[in-house]
PDB file of N, CA and C in Angstrom:
ATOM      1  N   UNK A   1    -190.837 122.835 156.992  1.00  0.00           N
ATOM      2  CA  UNK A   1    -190.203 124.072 157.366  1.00  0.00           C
ATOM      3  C   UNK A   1    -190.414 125.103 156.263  1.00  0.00           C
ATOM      4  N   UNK A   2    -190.921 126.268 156.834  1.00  0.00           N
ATOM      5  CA  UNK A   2    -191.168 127.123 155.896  1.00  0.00           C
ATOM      6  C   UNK A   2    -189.745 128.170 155.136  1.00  0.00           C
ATOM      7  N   UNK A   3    -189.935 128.528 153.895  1.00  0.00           N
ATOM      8  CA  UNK A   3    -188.109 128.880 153.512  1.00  0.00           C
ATOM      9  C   UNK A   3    -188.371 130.674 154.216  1.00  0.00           C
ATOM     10  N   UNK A   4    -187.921 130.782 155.091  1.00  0.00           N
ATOM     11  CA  UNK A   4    -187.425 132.435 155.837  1.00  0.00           C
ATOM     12  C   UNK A   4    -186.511 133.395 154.863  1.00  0.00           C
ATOM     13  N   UNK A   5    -185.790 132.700 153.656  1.00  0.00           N
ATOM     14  CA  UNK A   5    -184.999 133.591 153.191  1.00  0.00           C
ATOM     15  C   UNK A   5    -183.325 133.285 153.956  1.00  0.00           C
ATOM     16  N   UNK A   6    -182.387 134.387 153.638  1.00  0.00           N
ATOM     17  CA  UNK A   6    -181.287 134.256 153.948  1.00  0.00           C
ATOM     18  C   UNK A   6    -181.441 134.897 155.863  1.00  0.00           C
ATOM     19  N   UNK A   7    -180.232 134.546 156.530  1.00  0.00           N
ATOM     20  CA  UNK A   7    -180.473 134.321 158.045  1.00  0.00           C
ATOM     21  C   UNK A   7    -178.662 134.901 157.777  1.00  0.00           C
ATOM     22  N   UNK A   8    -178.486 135.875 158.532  1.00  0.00           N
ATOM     23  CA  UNK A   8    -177.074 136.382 158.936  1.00  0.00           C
ATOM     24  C   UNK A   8    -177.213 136.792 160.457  1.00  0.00           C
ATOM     25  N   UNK A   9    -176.080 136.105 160.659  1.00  0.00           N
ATOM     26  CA  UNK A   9    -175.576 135.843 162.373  1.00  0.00           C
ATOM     27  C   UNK A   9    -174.264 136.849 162.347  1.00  0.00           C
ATOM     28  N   UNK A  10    -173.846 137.406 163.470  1.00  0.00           N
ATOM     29  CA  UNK A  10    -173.037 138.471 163.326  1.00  0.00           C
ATOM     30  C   UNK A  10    -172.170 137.903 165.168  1.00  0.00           C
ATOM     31  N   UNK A  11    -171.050 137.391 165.030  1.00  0.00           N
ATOM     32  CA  UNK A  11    -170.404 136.991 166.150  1.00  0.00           C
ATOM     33  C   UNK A  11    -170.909 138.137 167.201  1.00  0.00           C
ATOM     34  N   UNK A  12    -170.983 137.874 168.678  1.00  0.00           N
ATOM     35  CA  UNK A  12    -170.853 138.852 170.027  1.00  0.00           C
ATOM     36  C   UNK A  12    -169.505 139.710 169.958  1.00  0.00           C
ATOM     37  N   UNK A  13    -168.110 139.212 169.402  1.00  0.00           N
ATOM     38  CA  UNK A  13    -167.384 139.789 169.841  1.00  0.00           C
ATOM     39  C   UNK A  13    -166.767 140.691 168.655  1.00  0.00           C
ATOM     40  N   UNK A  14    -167.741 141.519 167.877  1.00  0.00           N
ATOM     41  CA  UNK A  14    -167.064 142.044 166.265  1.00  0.00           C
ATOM     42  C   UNK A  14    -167.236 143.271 166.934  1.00  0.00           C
ATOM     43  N   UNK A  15    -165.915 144.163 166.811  1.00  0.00           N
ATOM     44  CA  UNK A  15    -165.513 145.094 167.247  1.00  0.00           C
ATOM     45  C   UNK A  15    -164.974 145.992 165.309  1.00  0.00           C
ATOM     46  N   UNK A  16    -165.237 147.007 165.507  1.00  0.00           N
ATOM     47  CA  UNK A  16    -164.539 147.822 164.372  1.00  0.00           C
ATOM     48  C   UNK A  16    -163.564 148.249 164.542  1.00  0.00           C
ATOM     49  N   UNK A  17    -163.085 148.708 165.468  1.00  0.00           N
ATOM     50  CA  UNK A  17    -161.213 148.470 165.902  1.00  0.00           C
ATOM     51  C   UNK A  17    -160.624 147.429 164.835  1.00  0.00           C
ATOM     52  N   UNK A  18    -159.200 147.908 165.045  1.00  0.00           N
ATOM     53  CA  UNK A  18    -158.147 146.900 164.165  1.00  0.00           C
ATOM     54  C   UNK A  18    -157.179 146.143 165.637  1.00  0.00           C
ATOM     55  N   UNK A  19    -157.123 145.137 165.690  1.00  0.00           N
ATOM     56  CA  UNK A  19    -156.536 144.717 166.800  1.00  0.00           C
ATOM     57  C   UNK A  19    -155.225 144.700 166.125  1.00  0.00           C
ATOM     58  N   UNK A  20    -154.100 145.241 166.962  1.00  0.00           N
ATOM     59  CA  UNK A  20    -152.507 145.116 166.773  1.00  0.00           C
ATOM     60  C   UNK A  20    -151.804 144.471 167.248  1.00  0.00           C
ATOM     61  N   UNK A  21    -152.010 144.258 168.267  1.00  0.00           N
ATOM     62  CA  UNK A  21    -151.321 143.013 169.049  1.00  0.00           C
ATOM     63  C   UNK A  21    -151.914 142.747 170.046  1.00  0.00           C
ATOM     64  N   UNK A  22    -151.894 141.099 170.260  1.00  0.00           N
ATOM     65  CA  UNK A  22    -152.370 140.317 171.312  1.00  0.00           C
ATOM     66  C   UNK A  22    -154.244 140.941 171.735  1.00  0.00           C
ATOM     67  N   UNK A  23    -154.885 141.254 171.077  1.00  0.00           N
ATOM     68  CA  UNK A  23    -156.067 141.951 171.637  1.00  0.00           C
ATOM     69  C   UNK A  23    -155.769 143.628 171.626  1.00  0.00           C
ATOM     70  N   UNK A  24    -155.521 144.206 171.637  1.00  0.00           N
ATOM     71  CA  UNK A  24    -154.858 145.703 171.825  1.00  0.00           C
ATOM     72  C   UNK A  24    -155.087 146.597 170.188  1.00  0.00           C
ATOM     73  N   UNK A  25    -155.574 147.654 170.382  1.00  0.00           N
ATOM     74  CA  UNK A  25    -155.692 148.558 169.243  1.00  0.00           C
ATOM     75  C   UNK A  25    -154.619 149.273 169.487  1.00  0.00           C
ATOM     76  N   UNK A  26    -154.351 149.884 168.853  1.00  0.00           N
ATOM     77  CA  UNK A  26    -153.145 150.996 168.069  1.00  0.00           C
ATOM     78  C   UNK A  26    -153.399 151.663 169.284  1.00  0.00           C
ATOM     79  N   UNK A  27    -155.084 152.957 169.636  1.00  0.00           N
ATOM     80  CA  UNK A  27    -155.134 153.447 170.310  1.00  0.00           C
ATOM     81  C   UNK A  27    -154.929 153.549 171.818  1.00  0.00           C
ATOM     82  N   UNK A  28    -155.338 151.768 171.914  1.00  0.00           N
ATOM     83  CA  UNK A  28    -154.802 151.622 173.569  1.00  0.00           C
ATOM     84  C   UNK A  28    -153.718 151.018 173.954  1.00  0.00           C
ATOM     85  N   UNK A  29    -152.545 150.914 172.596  1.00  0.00           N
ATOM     86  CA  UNK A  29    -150.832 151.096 172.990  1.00  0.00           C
ATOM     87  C   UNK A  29    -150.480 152.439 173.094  1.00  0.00           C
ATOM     88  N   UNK A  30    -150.905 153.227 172.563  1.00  0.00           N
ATOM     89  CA  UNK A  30    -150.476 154.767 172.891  1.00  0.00           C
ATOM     90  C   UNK A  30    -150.977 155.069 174.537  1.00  0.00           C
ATOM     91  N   UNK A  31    -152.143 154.308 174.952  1.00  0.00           N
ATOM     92  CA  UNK A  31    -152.272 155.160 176.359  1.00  0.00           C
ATOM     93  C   UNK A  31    -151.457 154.190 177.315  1.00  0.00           C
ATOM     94  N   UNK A  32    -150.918 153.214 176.407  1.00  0.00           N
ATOM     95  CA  UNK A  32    -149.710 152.951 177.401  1.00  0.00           C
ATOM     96  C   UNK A  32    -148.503 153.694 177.366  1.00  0.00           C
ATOM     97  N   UNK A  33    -148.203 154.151 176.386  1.00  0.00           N
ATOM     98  CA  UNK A  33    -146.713 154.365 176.005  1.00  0.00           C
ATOM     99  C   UNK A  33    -146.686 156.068 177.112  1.00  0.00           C
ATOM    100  N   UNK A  34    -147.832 156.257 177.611  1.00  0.00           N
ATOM    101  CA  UNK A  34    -146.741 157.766 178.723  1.00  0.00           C
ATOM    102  C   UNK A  34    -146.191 156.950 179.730  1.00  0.00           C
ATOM    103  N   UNK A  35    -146.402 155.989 180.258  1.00  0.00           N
ATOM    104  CA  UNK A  35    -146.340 154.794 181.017  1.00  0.00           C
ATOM    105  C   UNK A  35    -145.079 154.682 181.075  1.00  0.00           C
ATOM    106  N   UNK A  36    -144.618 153.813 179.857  1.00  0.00           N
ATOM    107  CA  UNK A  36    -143.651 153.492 179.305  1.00  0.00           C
ATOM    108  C   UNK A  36    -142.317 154.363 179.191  1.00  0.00           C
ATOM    109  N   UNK A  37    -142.590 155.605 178.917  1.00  0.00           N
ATOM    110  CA  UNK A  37    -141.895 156.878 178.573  1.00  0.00           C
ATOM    111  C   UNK A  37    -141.433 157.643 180.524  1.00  0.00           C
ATOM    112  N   UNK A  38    -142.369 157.269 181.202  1.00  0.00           N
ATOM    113  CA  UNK A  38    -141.820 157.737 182.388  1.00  0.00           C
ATOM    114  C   UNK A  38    -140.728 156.613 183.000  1.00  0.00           C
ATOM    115  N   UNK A  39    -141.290 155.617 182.899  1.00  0.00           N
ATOM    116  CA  UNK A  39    -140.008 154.428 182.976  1.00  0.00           C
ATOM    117  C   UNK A  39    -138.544 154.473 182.393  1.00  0.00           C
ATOM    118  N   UNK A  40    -138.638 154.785 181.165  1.00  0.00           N
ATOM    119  CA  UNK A  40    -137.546 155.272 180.383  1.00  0.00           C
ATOM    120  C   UNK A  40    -136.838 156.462 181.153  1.00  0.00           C
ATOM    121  N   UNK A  41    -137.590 157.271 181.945  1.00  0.00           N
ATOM    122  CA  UNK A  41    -136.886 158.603 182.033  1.00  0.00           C
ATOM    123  C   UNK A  41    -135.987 157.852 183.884  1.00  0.00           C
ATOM    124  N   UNK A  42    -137.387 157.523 184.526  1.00  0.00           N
ATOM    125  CA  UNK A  42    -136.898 156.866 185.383  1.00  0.00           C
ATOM    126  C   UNK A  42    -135.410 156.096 185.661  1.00  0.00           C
ATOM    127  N   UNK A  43    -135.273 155.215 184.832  1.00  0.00           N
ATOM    128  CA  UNK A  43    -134.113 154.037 184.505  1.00  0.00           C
ATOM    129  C   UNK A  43    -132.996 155.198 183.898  1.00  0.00           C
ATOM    130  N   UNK A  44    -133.272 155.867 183.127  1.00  0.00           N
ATOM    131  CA  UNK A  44    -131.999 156.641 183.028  1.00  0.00           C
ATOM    132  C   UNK A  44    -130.999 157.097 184.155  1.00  0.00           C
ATOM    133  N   UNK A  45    -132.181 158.129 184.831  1.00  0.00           N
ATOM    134  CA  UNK A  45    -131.572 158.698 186.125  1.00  0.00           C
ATOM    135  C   UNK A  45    -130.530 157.814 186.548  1.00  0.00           C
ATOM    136  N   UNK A  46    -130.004 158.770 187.271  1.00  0.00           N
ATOM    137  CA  UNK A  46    -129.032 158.402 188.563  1.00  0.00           C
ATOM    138  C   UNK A  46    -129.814 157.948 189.754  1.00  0.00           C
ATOM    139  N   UNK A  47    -129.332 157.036 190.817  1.00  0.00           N
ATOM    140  CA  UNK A  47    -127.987 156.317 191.398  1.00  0.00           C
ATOM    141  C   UNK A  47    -128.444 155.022 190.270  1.00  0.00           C
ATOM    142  N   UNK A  48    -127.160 154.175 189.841  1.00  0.00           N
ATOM    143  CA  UNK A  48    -126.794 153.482 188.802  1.00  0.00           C
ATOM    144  C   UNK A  48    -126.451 152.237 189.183  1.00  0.00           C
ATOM    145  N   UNK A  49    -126.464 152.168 190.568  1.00  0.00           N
ATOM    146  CA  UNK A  49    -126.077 150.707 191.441  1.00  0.00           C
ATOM    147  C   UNK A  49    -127.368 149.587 190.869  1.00  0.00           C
ATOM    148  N   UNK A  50    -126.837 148.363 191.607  1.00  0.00           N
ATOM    149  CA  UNK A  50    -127.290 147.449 191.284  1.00  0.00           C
ATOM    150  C   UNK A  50    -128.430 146.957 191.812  1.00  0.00           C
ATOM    151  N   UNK A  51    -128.890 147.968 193.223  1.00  0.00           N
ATOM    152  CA  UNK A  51    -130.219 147.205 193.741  1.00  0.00           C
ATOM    153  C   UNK A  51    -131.754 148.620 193.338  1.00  0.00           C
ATOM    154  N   UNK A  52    -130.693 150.240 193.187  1.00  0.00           N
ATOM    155  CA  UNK A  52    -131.311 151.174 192.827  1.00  0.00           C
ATOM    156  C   UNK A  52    -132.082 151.103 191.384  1.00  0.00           C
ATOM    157  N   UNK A  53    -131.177 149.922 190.545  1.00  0.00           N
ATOM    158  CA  UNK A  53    -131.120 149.980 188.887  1.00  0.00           C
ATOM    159  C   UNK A  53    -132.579 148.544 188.826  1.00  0.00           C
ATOM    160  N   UNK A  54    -132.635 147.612 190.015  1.00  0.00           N
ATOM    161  CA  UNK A  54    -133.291 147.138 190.262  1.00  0.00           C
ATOM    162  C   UNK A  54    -134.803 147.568 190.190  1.00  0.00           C
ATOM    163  N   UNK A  55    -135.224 148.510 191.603  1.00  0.00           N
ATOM    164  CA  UNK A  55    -136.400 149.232 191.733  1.00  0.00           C
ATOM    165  C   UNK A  55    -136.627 150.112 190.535  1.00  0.00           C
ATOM    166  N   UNK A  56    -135.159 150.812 189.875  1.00  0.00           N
ATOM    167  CA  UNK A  56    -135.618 151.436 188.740  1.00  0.00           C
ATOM    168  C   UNK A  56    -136.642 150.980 187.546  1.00  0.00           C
ATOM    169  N   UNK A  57    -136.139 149.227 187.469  1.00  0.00           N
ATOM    170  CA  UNK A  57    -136.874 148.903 186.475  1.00  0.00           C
ATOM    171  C   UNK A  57    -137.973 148.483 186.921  1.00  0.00           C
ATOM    172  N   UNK A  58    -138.375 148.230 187.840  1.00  0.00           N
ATOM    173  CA  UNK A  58    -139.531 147.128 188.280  1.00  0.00           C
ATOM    174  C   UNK A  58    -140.781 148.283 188.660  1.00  0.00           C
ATOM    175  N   UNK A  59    -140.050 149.652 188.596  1.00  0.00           N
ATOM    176  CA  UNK A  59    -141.619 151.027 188.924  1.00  0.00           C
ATOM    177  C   UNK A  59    -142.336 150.882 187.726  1.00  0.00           C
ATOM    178  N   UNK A  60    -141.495 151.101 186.405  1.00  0.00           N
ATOM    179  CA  UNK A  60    -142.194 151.256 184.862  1.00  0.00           C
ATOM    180  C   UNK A  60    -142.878 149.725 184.432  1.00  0.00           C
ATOM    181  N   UNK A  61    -142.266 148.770 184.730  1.00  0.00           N
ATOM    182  CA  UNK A  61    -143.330 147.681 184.696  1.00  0.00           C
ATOM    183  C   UNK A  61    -144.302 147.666 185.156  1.00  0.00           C
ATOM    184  N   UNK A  62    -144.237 148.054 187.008  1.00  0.00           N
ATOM    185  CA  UNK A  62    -145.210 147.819 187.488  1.00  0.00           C
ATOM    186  C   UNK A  62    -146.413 149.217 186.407  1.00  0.00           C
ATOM    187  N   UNK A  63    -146.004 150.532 186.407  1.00  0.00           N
ATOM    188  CA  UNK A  63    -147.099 151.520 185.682  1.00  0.00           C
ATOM    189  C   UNK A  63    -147.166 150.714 184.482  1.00  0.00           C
ATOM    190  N   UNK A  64    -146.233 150.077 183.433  1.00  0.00           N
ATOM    191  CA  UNK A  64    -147.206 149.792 182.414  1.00  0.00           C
ATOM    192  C   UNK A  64    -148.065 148.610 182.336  1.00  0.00           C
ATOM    193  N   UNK A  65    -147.749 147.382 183.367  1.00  0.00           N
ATOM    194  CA  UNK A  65    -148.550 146.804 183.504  1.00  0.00           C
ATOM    195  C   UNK A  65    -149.800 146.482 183.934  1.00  0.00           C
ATOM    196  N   UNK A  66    -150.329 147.793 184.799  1.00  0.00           N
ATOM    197  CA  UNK A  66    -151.364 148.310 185.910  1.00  0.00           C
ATOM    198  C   UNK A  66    -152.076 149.058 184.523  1.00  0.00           C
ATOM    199  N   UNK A  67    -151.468 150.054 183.313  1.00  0.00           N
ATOM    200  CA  UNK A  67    -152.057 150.491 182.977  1.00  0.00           C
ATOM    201  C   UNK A  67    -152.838 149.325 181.573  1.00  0.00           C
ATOM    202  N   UNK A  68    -151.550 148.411 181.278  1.00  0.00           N
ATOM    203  CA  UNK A  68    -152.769 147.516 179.684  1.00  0.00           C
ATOM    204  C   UNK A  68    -153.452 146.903 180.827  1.00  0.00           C
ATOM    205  N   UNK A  69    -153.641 146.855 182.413  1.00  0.00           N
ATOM    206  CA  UNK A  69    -154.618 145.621 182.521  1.00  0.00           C
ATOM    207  C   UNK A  69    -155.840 147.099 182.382  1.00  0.00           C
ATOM    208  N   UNK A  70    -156.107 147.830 183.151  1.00  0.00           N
ATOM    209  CA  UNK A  70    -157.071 149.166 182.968  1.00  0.00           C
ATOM    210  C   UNK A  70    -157.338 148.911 181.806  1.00  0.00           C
ATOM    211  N   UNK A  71    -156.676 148.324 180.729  1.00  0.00           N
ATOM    212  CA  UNK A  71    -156.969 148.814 179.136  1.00  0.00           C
ATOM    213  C   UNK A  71    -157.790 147.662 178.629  1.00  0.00           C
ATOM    214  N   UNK A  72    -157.114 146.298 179.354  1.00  0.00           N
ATOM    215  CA  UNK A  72    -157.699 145.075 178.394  1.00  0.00           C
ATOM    216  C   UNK A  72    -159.028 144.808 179.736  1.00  0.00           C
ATOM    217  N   UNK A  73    -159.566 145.030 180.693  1.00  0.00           N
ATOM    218  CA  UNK A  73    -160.391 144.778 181.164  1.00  0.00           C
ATOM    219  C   UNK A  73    -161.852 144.992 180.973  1.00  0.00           C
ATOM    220  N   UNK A  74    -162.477 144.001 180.517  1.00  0.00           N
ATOM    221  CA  UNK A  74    -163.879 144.112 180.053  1.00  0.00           C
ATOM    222  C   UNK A  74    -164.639 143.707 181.746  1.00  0.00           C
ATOM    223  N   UNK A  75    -165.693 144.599 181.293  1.00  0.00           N
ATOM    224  CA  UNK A  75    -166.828 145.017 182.476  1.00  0.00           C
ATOM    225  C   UNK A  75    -168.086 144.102 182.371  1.00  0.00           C
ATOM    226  N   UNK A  76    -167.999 144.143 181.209  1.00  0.00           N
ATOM    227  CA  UNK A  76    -169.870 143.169 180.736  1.00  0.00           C
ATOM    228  C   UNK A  76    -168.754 141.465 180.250  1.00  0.00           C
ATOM    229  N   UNK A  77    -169.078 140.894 181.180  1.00  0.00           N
ATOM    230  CA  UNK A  77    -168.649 139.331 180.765  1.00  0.00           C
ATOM    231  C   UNK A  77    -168.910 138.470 179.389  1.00  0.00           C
ATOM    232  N   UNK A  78    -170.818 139.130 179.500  1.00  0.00           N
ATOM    233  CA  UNK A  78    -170.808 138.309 178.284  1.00  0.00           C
ATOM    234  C   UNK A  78    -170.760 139.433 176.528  1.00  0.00           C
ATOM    235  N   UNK A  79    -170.132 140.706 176.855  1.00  0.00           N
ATOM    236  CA  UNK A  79    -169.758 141.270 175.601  1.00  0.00           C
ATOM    237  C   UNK A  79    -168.405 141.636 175.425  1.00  0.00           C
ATOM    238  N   UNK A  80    -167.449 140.566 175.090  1.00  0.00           N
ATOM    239  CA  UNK A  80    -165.971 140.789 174.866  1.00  0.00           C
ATOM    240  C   UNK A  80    -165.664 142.232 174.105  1.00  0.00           C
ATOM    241  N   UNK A  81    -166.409 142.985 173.426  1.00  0.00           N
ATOM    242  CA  UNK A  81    -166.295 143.803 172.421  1.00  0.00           C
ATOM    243  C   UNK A  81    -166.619 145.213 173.345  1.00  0.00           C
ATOM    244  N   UNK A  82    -166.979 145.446 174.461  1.00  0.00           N
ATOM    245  CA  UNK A  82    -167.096 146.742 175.063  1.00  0.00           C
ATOM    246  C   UNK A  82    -166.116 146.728 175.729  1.00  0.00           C
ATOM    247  N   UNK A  83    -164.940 147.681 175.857  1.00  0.00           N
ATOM    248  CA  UNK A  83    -163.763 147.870 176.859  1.00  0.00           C
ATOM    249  C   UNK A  83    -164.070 148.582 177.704  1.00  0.00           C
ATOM    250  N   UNK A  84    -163.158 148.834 178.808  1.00  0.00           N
ATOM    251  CA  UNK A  84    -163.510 149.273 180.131  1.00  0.00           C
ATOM    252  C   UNK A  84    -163.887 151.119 180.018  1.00  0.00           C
ATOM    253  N   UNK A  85    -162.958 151.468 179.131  1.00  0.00           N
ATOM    254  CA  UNK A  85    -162.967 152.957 178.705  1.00  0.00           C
ATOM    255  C   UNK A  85    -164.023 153.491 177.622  1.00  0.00           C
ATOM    256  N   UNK A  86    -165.044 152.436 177.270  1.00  0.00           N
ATOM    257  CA  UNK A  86    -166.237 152.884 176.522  1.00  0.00           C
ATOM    258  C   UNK A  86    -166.957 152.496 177.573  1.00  0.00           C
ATOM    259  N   UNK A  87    -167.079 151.164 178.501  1.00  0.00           N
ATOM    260  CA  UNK A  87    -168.134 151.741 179.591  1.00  0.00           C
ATOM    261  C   UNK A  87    -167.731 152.761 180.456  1.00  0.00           C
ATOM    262  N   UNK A  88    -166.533 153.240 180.701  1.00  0.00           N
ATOM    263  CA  UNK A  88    -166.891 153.995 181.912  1.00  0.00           C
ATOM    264  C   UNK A  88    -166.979 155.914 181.203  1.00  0.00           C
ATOM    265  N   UNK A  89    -166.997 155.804 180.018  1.00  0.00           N
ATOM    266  CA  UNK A  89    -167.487 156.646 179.124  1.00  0.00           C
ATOM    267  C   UNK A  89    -169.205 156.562 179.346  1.00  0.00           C
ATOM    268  N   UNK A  90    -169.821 155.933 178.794  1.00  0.00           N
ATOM    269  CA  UNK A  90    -171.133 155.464 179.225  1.00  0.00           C
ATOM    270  C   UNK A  90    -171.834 155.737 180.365  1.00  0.00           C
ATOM    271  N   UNK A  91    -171.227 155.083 181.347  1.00  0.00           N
ATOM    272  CA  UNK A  91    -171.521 155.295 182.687  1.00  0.00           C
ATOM    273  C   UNK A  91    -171.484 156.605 183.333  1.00  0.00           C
ATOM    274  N   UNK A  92    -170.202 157.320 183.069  1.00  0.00           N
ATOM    275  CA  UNK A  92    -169.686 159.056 183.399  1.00  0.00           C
ATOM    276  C   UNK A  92    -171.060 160.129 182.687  1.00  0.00           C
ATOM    277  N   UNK A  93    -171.701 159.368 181.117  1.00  0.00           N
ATOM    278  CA  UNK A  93    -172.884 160.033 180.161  1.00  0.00           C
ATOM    279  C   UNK A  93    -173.936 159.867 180.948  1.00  0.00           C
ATOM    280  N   UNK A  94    -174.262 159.288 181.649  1.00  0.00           N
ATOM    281  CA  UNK A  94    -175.671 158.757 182.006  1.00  0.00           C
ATOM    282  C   UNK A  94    -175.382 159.205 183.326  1.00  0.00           C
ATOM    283  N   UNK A  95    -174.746 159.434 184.349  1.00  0.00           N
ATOM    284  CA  UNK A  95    -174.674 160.129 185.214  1.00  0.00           C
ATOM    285  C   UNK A  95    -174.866 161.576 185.381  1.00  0.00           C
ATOM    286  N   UNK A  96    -174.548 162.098 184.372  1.00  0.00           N
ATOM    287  CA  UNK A  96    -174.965 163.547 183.720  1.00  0.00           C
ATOM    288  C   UNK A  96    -175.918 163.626 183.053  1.00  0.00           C
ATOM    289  N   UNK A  97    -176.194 163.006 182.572  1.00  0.00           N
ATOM    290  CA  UNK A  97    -178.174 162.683 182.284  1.00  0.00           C
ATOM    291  C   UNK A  97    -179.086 163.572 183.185  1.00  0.00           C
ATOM    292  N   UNK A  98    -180.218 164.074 182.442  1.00  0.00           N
ATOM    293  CA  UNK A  98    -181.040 164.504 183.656  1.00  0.00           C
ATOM    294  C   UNK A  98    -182.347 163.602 184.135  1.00  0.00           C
ATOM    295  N   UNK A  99    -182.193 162.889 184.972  1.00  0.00           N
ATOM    296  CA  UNK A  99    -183.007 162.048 185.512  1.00  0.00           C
ATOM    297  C   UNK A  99    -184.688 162.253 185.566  1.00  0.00           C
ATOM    298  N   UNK A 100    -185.975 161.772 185.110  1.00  0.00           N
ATOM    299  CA  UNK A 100    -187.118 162.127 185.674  1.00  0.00           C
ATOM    300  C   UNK A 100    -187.264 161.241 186.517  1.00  0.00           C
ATOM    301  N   UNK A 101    -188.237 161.878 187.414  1.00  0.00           N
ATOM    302  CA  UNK A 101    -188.445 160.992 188.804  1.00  0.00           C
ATOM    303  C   UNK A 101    -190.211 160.757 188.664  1.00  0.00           C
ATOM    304  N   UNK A 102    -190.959 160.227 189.193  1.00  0.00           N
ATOM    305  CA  UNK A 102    -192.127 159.960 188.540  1.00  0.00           C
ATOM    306  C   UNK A 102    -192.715 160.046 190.098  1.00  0.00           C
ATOM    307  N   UNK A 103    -193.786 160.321 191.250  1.00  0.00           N
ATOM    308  CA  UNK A 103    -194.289 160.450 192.479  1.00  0.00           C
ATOM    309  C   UNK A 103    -195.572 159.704 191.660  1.00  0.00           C
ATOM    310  N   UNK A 104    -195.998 158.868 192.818  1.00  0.00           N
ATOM    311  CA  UNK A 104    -196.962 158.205 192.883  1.00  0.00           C
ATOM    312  C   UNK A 104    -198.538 159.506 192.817  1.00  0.00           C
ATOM    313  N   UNK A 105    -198.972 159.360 192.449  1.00  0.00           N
ATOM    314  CA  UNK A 105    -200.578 160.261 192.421  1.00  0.00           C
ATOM    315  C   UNK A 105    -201.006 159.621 193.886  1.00  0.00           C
ATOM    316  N   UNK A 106    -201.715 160.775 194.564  1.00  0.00           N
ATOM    317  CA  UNK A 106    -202.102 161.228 195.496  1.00  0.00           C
ATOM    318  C   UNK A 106    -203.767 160.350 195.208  1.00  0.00           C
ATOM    319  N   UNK A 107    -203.661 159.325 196.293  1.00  0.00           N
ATOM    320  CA  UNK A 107    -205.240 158.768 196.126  1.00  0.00           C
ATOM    321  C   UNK A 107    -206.155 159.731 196.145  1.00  0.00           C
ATOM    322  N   UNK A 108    -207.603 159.990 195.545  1.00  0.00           N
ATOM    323  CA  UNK A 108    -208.719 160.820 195.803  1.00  0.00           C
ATOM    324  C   UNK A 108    -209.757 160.013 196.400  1.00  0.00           C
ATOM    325  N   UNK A 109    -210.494 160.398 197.330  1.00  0.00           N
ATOM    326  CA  UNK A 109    -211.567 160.352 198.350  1.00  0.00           C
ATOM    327  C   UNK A 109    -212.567 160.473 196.863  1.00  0.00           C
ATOM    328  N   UNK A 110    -213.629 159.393 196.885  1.00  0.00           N
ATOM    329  CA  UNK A 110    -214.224 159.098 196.116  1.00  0.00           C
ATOM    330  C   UNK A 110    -216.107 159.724 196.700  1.00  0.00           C
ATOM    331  N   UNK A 111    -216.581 160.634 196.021  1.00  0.00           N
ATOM    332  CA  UNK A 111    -217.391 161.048 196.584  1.00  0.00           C
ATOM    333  C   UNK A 111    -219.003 160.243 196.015  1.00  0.00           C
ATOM    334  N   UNK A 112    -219.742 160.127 197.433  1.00  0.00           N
ATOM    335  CA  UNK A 112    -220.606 159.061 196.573  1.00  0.00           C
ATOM    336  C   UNK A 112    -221.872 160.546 196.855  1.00  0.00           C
ATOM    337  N   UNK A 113    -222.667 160.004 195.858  1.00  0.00           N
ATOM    338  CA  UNK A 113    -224.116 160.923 195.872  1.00  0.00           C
ATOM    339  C   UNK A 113    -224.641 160.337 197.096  1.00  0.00           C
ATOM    340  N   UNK A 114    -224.947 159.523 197.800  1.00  0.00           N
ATOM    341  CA  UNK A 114    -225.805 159.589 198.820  1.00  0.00           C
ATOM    342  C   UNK A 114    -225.249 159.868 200.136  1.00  0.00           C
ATOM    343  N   UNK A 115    -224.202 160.144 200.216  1.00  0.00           N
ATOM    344  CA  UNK A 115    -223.121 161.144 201.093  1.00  0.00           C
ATOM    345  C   UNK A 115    -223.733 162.402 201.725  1.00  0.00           C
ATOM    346  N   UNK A 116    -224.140 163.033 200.237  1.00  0.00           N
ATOM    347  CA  UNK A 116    -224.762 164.684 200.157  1.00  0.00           C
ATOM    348  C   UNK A 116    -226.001 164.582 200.531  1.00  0.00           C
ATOM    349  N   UNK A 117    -226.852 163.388 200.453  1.00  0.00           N
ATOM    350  CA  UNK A 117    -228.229 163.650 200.616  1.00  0.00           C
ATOM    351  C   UNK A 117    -228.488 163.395 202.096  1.00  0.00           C
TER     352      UNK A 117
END
């Protein structure tokens, strides 16, 4: 075996984010927390009964839970490290792209000299 020198491997899933909890950056607990904050306003309100105080709580779960799954859902299976909101960043870029389109060339009629004679 011939010596190649030093060989560095770099995991699939190294992200430069700081993860804060459970998988989650700082940045994508904040795009939960308007979520969160309408729930709060929700549950305050009035009527205060017991089946109203019910649905009250179970709307803001349901928005913040609809919104970390939007958040923790990866698109490419085998790259844990792209989130759903950098591909569909990506995807939204390249749609606005300006596309070239390429047309096939037009066969030419091949002219032979003994045609003319």
């Amino acid at each position: 075996m011939a010596n190649k020198g030093k060989e560095f491997t770099f995991p699939r899933n190294v992200t430069k984010s700081y993860e804060v909890f459970r998988g989650f950056t700082l940045l994508q607990l904040f795009m939960a927390l308007p979520g969160a904050l309408i729930g709060i306003v929700i549950v305050i309100l009035p009527p205060n009964g017991f089946y109203p105080t019910i649905i009250k709580i179970w709307v803001p779960v349901i928005l913040v839970v609809l919104t970390l799954v939007k958040i923790s859902r990866k698109p490419v299976k085998a790259r844990p490290n792209i989130t759903a909101s950098k591909y569909d960043a990506t995807v939204r870029q390249f749609k606005q792209m300006q596309k070239l389109y390429y047309l096939k060339p037009k066969e030419r009629r091949s002219v032979d000299a003994s045609q003319d004679s």
